[in-house]
N, C-alpha and C. Protein backbone atom coordinates (compact mmCIF):
# COMPACT_ATOMS: atom_id res chain seq x y z
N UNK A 1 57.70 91.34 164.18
CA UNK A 1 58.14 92.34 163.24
C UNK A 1 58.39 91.67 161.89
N UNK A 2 57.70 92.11 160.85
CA UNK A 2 57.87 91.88 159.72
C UNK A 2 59.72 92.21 159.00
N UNK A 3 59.64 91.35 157.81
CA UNK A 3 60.72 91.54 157.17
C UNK A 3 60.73 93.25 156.55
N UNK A 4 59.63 93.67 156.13
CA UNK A 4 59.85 95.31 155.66
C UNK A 4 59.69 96.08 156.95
N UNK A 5 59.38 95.75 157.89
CA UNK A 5 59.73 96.56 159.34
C UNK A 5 61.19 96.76 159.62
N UNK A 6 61.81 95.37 159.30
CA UNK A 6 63.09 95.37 159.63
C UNK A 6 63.90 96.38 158.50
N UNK A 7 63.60 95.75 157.19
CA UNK A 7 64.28 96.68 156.15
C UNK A 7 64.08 98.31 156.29
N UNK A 8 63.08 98.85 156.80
CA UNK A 8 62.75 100.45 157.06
C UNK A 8 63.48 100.51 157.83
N UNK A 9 64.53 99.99 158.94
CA UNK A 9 65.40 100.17 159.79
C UNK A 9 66.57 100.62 159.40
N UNK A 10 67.11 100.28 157.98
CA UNK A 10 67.90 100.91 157.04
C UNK A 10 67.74 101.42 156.10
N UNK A 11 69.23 102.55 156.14
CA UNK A 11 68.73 103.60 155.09
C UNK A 11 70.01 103.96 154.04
N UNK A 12 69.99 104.19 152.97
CA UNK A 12 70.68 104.68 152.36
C UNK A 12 70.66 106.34 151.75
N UNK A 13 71.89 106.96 151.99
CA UNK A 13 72.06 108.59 151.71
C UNK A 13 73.54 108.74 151.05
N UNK A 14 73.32 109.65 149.71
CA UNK A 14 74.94 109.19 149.16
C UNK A 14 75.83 110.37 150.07
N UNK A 15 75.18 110.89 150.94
CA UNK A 15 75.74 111.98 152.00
C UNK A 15 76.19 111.35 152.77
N UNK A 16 76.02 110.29 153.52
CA UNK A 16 76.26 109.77 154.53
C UNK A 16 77.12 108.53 154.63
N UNK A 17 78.56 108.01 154.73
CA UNK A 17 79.29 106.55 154.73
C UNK A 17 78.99 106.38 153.02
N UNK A 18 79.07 107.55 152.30
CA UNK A 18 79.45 106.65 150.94
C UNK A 18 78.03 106.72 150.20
N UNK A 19 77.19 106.28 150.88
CA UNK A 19 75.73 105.81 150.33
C UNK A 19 75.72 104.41 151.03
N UNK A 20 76.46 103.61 151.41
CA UNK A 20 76.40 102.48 151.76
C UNK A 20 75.14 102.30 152.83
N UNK A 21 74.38 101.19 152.89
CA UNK A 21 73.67 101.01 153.48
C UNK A 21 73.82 100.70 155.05
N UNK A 22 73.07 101.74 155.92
CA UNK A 22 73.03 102.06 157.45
C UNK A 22 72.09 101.71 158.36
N UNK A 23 72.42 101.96 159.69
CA UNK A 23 71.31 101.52 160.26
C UNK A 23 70.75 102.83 160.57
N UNK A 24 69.28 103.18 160.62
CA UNK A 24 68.90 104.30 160.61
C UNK A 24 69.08 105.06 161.83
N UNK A 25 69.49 106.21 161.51
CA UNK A 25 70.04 107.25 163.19
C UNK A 25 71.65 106.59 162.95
N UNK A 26 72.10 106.20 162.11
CA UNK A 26 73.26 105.43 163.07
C UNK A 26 74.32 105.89 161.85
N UNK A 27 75.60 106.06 161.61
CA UNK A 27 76.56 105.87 160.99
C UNK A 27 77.41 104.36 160.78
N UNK A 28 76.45 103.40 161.04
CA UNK A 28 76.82 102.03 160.92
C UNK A 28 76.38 101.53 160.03
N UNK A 29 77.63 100.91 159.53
CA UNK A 29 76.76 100.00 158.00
C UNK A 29 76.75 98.90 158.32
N UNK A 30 75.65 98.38 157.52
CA UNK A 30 75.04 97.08 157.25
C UNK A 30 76.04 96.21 157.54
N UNK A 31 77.18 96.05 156.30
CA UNK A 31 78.00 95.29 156.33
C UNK A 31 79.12 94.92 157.45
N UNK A 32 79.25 96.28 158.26
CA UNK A 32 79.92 96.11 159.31
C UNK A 32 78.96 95.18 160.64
N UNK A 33 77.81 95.08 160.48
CA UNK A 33 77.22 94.17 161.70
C UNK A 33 77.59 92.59 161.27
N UNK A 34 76.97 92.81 159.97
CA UNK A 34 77.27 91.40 159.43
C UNK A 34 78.64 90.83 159.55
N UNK A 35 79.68 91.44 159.44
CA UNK A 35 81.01 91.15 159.18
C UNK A 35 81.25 90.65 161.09
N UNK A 36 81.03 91.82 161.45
CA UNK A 36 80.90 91.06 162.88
C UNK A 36 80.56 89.53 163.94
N UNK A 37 78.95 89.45 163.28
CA UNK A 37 78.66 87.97 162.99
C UNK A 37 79.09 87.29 162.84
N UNK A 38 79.36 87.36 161.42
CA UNK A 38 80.37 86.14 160.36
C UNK A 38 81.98 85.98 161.78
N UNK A 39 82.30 87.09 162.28
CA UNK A 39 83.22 86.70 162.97
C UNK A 39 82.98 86.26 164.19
N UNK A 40 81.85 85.25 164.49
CA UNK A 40 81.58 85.07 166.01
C UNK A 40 81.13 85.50 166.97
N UNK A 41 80.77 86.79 166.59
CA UNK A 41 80.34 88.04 168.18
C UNK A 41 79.09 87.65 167.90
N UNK A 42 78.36 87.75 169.45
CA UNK A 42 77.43 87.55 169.55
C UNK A 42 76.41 88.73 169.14
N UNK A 43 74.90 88.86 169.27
CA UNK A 43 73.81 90.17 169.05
C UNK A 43 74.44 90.51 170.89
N UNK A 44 74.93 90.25 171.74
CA UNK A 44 74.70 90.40 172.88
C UNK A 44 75.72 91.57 173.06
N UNK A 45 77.18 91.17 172.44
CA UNK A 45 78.01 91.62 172.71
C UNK A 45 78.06 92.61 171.40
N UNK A 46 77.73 92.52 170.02
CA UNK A 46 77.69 93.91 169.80
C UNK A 46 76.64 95.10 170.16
N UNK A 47 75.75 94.42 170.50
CA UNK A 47 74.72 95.78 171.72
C UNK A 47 75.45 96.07 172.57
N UNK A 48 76.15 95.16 173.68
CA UNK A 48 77.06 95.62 174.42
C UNK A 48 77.73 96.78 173.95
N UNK A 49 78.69 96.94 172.95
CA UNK A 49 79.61 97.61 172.28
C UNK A 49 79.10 99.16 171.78
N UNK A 50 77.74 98.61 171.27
CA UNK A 50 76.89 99.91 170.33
C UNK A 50 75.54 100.02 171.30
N UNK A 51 75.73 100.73 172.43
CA UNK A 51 74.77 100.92 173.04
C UNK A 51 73.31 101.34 172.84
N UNK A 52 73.34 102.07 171.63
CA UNK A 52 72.56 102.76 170.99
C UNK A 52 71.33 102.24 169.89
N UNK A 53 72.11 100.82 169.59
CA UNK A 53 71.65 99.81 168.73
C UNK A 53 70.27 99.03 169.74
N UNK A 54 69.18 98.32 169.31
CA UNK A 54 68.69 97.73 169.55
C UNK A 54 68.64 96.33 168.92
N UNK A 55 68.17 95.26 169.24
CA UNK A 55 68.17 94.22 168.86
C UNK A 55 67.50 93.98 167.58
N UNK A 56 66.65 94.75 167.23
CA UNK A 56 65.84 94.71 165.86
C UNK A 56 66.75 95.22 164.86
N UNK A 57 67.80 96.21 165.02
CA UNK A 57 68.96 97.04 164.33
C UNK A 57 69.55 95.89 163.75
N UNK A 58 70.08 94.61 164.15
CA UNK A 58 70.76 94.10 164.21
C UNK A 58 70.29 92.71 163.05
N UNK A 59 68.89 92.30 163.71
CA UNK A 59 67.83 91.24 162.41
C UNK A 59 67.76 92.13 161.53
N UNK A 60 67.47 93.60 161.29
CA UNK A 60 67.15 94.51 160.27
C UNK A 60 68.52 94.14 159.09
N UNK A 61 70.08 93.69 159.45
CA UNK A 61 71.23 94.20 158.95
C UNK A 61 71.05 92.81 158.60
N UNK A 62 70.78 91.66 159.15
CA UNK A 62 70.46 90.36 158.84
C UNK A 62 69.73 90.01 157.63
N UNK A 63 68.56 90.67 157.94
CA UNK A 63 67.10 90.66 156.81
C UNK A 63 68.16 91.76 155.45
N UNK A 64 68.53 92.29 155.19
CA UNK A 64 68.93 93.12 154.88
C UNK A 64 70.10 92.23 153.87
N UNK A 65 70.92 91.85 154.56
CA UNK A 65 71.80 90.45 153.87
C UNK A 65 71.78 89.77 153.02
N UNK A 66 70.36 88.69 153.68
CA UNK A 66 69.32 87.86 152.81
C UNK A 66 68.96 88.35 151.55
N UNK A 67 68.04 89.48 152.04
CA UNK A 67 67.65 90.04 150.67
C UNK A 67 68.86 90.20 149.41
N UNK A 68 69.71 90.66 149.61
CA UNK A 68 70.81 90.98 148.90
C UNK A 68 71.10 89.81 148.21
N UNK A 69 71.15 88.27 148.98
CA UNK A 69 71.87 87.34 148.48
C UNK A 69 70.50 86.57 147.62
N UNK A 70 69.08 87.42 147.55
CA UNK A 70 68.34 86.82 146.60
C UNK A 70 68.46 87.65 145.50
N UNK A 71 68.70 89.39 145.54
CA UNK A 71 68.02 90.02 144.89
C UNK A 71 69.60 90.67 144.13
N UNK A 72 69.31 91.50 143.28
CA UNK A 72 70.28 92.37 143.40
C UNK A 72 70.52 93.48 143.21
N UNK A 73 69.56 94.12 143.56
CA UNK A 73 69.59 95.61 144.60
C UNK A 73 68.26 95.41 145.45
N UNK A 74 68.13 95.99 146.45
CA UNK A 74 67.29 96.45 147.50
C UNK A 74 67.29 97.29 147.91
N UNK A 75 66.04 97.79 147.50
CA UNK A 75 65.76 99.24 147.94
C UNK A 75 65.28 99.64 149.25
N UNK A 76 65.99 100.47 149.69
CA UNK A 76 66.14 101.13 151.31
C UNK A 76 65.27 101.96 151.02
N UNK A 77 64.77 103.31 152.35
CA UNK A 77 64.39 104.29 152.26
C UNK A 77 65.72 105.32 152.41
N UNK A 78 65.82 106.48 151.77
CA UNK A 78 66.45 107.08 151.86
C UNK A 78 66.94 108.37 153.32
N UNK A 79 67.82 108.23 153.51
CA UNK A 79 67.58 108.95 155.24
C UNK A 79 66.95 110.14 154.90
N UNK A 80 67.21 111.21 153.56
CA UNK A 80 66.69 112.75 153.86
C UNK A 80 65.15 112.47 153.69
């Protein structure tokens, strides 16, 4: 899976969490996977947690990160 495979995995809607960037289908933001990470949890155990999530959800919020810390904005697709 490509890096823009992963990024189409999130979406931004100023309807939805703010506008903040999500995982698509999901009311989860970006920043909340990452923040997770950064605190030690594994991809294992927040799938555990977010059943609904897949493992690509998760590199998508990753890839998603990156980009951010090159660029400064990145453009999502929009959920509507």
């Amino acid at each position: 899976m490509t890096t823009d495979d992963l990024l189409a995995r999130i979406t931004s809607d100023p309807a939805i969490c703010f506008g903040k960037p999500c995982i698509q289908g999901h009311r989860i933001w970006v920043s909340f996977i990452l923040d997770q990470l950064a605190d030690g949890r594994s991809v294992h155990e927040i799938l555990e947690d977010y059943p609904g999530l897949q493992e690509a959800d998760i590199r998508a919020c990753i890839a998603y990160g990156s980009a951010m810390a090159r660029e400064r904005f990145v453009a999502v697709r929009s959920a509507s």
